[in-house]
N, C-alpha and C. Protein backbone atom coordinates (compact mmCIF):
# COMPACT_ATOMS: atom_id res chain seq x y z
N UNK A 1 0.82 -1.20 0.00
CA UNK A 1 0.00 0.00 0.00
C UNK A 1 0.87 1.26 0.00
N UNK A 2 1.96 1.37 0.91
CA UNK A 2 2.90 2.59 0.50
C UNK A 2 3.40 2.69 -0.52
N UNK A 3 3.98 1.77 -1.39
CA UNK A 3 4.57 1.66 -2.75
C UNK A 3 3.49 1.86 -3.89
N UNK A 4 2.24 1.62 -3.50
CA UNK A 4 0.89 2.29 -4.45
C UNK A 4 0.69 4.17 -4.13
N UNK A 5 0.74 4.22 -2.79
CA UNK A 5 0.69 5.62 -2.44
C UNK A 5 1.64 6.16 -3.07
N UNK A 6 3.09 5.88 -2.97
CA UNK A 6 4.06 6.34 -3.27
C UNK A 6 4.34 6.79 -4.75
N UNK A 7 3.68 5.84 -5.43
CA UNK A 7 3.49 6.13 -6.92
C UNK A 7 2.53 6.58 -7.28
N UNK A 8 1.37 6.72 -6.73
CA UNK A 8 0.51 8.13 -6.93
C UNK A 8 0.98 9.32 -6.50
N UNK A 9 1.44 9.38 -5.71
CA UNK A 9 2.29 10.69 -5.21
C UNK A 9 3.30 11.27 -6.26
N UNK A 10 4.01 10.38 -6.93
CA UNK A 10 4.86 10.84 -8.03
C UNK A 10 4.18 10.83 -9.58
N UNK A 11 3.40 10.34 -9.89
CA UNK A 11 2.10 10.47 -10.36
C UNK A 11 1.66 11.82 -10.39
N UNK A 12 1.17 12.44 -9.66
CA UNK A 12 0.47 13.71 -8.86
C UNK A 12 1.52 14.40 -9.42
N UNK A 13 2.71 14.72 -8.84
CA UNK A 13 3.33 15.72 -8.91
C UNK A 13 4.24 15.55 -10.52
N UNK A 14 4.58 14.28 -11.31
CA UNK A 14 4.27 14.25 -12.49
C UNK A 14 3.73 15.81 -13.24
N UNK A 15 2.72 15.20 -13.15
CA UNK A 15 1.67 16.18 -13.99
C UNK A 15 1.00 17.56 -13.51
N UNK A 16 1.91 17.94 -12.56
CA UNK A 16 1.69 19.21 -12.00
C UNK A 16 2.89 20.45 -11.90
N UNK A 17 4.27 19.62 -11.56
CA UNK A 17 4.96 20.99 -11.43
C UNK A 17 6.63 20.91 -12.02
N UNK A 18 7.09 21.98 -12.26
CA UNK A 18 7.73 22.81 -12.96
C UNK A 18 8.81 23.51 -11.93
N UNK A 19 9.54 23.80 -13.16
CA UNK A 19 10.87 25.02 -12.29
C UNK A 19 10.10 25.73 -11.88
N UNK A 20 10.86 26.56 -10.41
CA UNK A 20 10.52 27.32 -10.33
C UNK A 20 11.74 28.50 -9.55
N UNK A 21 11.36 29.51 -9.54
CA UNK A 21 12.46 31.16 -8.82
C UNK A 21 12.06 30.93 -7.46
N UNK A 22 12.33 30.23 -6.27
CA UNK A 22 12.10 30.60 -5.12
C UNK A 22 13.00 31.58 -4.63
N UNK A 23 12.31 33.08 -3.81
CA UNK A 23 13.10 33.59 -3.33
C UNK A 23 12.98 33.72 -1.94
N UNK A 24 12.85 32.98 -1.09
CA UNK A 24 12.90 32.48 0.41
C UNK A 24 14.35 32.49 0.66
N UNK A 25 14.28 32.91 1.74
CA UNK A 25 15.80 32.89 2.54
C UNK A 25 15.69 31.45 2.99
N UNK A 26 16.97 30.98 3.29
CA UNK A 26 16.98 29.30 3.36
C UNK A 26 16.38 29.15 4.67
N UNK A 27 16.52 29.68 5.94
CA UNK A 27 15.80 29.38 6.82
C UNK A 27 14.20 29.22 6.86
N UNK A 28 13.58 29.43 5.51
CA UNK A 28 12.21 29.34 5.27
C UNK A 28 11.18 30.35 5.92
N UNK A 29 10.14 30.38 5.10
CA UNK A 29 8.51 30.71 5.97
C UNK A 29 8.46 30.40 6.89
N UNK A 30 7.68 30.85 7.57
CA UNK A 30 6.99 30.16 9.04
C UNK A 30 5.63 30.08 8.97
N UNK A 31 4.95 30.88 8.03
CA UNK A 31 3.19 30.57 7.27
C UNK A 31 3.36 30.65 6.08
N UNK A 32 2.83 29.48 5.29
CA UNK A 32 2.40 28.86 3.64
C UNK A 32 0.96 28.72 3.81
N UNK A 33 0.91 29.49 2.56
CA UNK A 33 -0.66 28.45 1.82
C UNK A 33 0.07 28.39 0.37
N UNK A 34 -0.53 27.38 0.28
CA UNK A 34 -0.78 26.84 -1.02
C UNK A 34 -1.90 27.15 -1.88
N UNK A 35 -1.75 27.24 -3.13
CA UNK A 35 -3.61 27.85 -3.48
C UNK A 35 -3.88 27.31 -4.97
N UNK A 36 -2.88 25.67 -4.87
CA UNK A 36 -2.55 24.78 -5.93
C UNK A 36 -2.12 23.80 -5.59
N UNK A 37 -3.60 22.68 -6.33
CA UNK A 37 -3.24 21.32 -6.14
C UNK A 37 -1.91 20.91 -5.92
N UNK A 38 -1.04 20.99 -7.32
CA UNK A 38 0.62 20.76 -7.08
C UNK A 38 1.02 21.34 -6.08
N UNK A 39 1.38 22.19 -5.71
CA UNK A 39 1.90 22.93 -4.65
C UNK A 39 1.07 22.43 -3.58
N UNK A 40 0.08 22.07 -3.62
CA UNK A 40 -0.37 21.78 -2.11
C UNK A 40 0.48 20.28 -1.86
N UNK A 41 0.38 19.34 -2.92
CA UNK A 41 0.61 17.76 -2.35
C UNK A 41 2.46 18.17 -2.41
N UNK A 42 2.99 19.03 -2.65
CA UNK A 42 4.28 19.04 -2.73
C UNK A 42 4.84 19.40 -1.52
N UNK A 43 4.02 20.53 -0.79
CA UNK A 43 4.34 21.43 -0.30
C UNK A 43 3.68 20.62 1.34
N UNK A 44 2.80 19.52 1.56
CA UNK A 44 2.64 18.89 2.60
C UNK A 44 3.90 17.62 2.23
N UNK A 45 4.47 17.28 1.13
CA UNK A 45 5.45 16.46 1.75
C UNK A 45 7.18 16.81 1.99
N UNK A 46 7.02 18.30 2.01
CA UNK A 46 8.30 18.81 2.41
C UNK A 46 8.39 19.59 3.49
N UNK A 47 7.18 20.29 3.97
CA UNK A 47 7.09 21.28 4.72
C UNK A 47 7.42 20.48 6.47
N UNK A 48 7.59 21.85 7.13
CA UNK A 48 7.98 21.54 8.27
C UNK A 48 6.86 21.54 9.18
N UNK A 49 6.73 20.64 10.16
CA UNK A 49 4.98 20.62 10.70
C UNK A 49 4.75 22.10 11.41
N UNK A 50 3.53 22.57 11.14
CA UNK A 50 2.93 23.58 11.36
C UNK A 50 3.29 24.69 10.39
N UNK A 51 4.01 24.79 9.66
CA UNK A 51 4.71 25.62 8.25
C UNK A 51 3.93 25.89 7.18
N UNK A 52 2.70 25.01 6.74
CA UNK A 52 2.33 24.79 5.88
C UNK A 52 0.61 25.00 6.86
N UNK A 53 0.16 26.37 6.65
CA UNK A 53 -0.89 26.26 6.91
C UNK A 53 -2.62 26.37 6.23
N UNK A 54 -2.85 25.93 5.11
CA UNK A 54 -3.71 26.29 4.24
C UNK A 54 -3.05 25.54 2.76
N UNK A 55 -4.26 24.67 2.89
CA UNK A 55 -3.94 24.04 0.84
C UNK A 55 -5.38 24.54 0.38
N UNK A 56 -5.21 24.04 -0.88
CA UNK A 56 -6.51 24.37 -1.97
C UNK A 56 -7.51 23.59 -1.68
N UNK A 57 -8.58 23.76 -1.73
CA UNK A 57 -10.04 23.33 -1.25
C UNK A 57 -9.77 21.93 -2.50
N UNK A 58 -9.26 21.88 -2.73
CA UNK A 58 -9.17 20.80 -4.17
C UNK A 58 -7.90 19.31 -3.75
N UNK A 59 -7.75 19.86 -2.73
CA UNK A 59 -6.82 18.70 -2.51
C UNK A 59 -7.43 17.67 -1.41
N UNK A 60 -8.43 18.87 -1.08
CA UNK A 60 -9.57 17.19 -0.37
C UNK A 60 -10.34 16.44 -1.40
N UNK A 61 -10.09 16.73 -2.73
CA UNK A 61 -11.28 16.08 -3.55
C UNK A 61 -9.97 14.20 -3.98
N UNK A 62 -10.69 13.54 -3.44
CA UNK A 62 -9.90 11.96 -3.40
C UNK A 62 -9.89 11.52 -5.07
N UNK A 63 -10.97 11.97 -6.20
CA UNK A 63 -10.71 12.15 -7.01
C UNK A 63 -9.79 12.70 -8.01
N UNK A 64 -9.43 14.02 -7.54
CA UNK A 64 -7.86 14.94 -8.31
C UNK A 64 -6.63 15.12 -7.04
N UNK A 65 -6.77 14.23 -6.20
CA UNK A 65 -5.54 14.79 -4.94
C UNK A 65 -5.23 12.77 -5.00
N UNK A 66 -3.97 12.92 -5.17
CA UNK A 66 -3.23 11.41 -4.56
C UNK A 66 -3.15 11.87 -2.99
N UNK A 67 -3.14 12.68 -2.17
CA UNK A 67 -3.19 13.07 -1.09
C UNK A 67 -4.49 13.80 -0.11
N UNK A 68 -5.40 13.01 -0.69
CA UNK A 68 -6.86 13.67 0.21
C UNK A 68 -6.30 13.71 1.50
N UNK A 69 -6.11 11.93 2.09
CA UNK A 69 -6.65 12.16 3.46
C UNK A 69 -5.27 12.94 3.91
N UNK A 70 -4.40 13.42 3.58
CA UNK A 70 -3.46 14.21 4.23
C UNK A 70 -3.77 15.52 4.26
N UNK A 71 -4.60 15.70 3.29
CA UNK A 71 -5.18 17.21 2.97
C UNK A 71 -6.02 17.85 4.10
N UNK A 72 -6.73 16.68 4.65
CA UNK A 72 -7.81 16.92 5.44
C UNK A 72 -7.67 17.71 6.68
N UNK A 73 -6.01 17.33 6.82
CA UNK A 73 -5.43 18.11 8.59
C UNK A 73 -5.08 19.66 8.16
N UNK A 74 -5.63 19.65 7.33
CA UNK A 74 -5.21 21.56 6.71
C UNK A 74 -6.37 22.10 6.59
N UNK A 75 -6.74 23.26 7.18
CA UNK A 75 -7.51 24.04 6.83
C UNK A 75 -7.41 24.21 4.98
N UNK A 76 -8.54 24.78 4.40
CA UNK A 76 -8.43 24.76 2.87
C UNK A 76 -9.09 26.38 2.60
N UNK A 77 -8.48 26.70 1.49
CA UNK A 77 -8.87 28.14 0.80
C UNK A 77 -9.13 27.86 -0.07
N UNK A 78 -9.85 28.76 -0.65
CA UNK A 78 -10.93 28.73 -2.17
C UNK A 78 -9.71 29.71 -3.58
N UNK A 79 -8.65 29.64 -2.47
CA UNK A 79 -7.94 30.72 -3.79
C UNK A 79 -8.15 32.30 -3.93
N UNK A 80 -8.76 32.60 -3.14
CA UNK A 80 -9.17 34.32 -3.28
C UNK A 80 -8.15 34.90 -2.62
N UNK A 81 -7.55 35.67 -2.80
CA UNK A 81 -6.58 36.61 -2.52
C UNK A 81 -7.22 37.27 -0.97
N UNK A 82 -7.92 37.70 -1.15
CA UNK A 82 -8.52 38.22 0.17
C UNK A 82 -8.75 37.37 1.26
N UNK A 83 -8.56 36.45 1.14
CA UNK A 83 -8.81 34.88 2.40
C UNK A 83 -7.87 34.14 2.87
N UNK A 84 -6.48 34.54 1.82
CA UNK A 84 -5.32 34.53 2.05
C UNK A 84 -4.67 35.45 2.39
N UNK A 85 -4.83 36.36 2.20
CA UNK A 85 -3.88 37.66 2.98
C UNK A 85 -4.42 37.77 4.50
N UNK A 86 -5.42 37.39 4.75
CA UNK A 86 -6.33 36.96 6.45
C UNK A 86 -5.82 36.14 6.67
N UNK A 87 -4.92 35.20 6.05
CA UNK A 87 -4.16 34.15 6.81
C UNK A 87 -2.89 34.98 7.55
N UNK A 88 -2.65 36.02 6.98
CA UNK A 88 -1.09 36.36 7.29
C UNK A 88 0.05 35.25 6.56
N UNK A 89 0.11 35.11 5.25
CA UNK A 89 0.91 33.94 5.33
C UNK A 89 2.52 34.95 4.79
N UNK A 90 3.51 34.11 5.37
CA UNK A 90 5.16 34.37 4.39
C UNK A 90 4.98 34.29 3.04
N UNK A 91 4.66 33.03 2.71
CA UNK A 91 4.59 33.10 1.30
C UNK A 91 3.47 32.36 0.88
N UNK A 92 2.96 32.51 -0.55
CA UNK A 92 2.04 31.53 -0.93
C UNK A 92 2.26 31.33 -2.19
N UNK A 93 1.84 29.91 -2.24
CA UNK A 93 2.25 28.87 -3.25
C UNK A 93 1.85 28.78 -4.58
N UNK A 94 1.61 28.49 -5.54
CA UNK A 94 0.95 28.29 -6.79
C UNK A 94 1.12 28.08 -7.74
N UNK A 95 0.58 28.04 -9.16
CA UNK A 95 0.99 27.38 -10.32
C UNK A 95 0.61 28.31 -11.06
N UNK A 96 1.13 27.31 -12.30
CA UNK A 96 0.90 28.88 -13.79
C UNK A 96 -0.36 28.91 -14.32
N UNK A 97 -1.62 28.25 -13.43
CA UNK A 97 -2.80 28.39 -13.63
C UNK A 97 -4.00 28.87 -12.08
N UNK A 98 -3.08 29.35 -11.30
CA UNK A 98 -3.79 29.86 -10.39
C UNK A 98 -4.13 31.21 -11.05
N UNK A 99 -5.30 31.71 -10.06
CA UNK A 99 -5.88 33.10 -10.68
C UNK A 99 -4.12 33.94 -10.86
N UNK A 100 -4.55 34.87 -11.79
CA UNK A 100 -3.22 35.94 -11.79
C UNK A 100 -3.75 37.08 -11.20
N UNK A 101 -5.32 37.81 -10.98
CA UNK A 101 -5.98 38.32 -10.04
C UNK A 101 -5.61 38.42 -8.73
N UNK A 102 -5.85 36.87 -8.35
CA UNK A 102 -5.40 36.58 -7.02
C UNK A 102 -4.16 36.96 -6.45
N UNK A 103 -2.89 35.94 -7.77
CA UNK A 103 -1.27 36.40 -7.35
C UNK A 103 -0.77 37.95 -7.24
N UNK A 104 -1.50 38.71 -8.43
CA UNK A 104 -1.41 40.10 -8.50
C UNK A 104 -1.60 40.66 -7.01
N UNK A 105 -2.41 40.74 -7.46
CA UNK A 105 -3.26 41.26 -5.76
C UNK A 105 -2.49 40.96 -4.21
N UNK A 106 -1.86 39.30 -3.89
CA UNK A 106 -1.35 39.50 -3.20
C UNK A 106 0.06 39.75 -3.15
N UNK A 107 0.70 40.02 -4.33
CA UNK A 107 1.74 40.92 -4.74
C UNK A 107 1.65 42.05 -3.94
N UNK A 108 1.00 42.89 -4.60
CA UNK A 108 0.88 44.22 -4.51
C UNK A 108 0.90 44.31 -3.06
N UNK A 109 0.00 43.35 -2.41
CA UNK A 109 -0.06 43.55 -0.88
C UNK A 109 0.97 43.09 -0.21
N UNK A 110 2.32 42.59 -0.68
CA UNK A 110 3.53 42.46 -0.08
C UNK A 110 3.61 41.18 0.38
N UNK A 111 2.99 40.26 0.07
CA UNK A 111 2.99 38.91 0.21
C UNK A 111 3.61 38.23 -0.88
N UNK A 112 5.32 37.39 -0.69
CA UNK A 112 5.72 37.18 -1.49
C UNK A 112 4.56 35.54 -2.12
N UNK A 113 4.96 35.67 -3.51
CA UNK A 113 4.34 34.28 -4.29
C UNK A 113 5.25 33.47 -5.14
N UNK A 114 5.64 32.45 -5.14
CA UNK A 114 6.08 31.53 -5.96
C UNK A 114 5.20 30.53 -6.69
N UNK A 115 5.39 30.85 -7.98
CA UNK A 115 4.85 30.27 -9.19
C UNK A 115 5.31 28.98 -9.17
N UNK A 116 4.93 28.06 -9.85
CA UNK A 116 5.24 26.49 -10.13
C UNK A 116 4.77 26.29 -11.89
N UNK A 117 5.44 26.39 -13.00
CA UNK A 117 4.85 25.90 -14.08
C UNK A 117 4.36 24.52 -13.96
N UNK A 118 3.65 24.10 -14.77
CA UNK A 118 3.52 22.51 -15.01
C UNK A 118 4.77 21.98 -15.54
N UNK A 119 5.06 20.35 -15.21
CA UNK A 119 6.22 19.74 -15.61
C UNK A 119 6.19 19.21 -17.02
N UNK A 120 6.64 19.50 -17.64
CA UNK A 120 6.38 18.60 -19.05
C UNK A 120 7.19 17.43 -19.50
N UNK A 121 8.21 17.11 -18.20
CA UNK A 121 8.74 15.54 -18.56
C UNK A 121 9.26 15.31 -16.78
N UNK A 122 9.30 14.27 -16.83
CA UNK A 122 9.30 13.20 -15.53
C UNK A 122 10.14 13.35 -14.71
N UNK A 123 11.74 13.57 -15.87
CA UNK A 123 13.34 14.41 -15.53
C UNK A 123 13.51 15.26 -14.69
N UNK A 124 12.04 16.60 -14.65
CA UNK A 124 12.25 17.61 -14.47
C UNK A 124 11.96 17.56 -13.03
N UNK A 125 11.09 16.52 -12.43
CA UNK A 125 10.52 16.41 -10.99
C UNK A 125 11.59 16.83 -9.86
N UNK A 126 13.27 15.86 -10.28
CA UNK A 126 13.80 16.38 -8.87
C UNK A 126 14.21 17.65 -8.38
N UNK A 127 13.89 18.33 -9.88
CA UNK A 127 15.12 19.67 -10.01
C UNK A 127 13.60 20.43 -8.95
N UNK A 128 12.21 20.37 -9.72
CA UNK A 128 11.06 21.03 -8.91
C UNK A 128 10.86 20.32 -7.15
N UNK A 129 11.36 19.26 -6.81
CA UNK A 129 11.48 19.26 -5.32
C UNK A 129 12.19 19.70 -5.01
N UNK A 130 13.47 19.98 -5.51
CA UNK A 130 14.38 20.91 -4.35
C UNK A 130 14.36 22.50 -4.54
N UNK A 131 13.45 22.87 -6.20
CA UNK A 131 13.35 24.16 -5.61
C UNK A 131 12.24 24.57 -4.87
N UNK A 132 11.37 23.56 -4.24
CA UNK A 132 10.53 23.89 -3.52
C UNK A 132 11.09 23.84 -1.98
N UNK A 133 11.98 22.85 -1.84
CA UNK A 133 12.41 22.43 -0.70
C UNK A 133 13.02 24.04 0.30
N UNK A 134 13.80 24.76 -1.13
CA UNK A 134 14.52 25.54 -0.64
C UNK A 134 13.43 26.80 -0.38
N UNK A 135 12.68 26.86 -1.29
CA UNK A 135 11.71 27.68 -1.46
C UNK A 135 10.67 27.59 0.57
N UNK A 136 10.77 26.74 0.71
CA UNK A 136 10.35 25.92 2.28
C UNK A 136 11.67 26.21 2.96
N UNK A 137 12.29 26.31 2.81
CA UNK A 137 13.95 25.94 3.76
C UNK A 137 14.19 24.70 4.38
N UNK A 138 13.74 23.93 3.59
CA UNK A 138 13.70 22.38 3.72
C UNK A 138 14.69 21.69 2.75
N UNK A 139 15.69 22.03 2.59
CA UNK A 139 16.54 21.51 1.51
C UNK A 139 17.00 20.11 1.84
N UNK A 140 17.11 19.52 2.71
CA UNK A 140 17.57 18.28 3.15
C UNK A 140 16.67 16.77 3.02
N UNK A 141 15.33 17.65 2.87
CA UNK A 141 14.18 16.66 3.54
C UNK A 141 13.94 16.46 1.68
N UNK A 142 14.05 17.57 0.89
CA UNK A 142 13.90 17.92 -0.33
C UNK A 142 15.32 17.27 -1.15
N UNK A 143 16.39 17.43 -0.36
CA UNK A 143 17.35 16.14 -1.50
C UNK A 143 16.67 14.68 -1.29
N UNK A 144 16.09 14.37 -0.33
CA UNK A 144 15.70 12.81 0.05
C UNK A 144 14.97 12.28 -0.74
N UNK A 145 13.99 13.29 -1.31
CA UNK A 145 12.58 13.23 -1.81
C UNK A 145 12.97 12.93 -3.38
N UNK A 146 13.33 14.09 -3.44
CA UNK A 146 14.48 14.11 -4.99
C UNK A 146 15.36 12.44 -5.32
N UNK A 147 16.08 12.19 -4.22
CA UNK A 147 16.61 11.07 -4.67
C UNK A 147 15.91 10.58 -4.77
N UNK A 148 14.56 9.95 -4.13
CA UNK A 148 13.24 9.33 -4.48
C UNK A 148 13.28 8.97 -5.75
N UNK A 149 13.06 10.15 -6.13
CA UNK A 149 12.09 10.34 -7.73
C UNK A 149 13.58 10.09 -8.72
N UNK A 150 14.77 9.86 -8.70
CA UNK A 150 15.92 9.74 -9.42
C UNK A 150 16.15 8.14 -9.54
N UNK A 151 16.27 7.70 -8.02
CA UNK A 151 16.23 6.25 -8.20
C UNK A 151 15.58 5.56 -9.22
């Protein structure tokens, strides 16, 4: 059953994420949301407990999340910029299909955001865990993960 999980999990993040510019100081956030599937299942298996407070209302759906029931211990946001900046978060998470409304917006309001493109080959997975890792200040937990997906 872990080796099924495990390959939905790489599965999942497969078909979700991409390089990305993290500009986090390595000691990391201390509040994340996520406000993207990818970024959410990525970002609960690197983050540091309590670090990661808020994923996408979409990562409880057991249908599009390899990670429902992990999803479930997170409060969830609908993605609105305004429901996230009430979080107070360091940074928040997302992809190259989250609202640009939303990212704009909490730009402007001084809340840094890191983008995630989609991945378009399999190769590209370890290089996108460790820039998330670092993007988290989790770089260690994020080479592990990485070797994962290399093996």
């Amino acid at each position: 059953m872990r080796r099924s999980k495990s390959v939905l999990t790489t599965l999942a993040l497969a078909g979700c994420l991409a390089g990305a510019l993290p500009v986090v100081a390595a000691d990391g956030p201390v509040r994340v949301v996520s406000m993207n599937l990818c970024t959410d299942q990525l970002a609960m298996l690197l983050a540091a407990p309590g670090q990661l407070i808020s994923v996408s209302r979409i990562a409880l759906d057991p249908v599009s999340s390899a990670m429902s029931d992990e999803a479930a211990a997170y409060p969830v946001n609908s993605g609105q910029a305004e429901e996230i900046f009430a979080m107070s978060p360091d940074l928040v998470l997302g992809g190259t299909f989250t609202d640009p409304f939303a990212v704009q917006m909490l730009r402007d309001l001084g809340v840094e955001v890191v983008q995630f493109p989609i991945v378009s080959r399999l190769s590209e997975i370890p290089d996108v865990v460790r820039q998330m890792g670092v993007a988290l200040g989790r770089e260690a937990i994020a080479e592990a993960l990485a070797g994962d997906f290399e093996a």
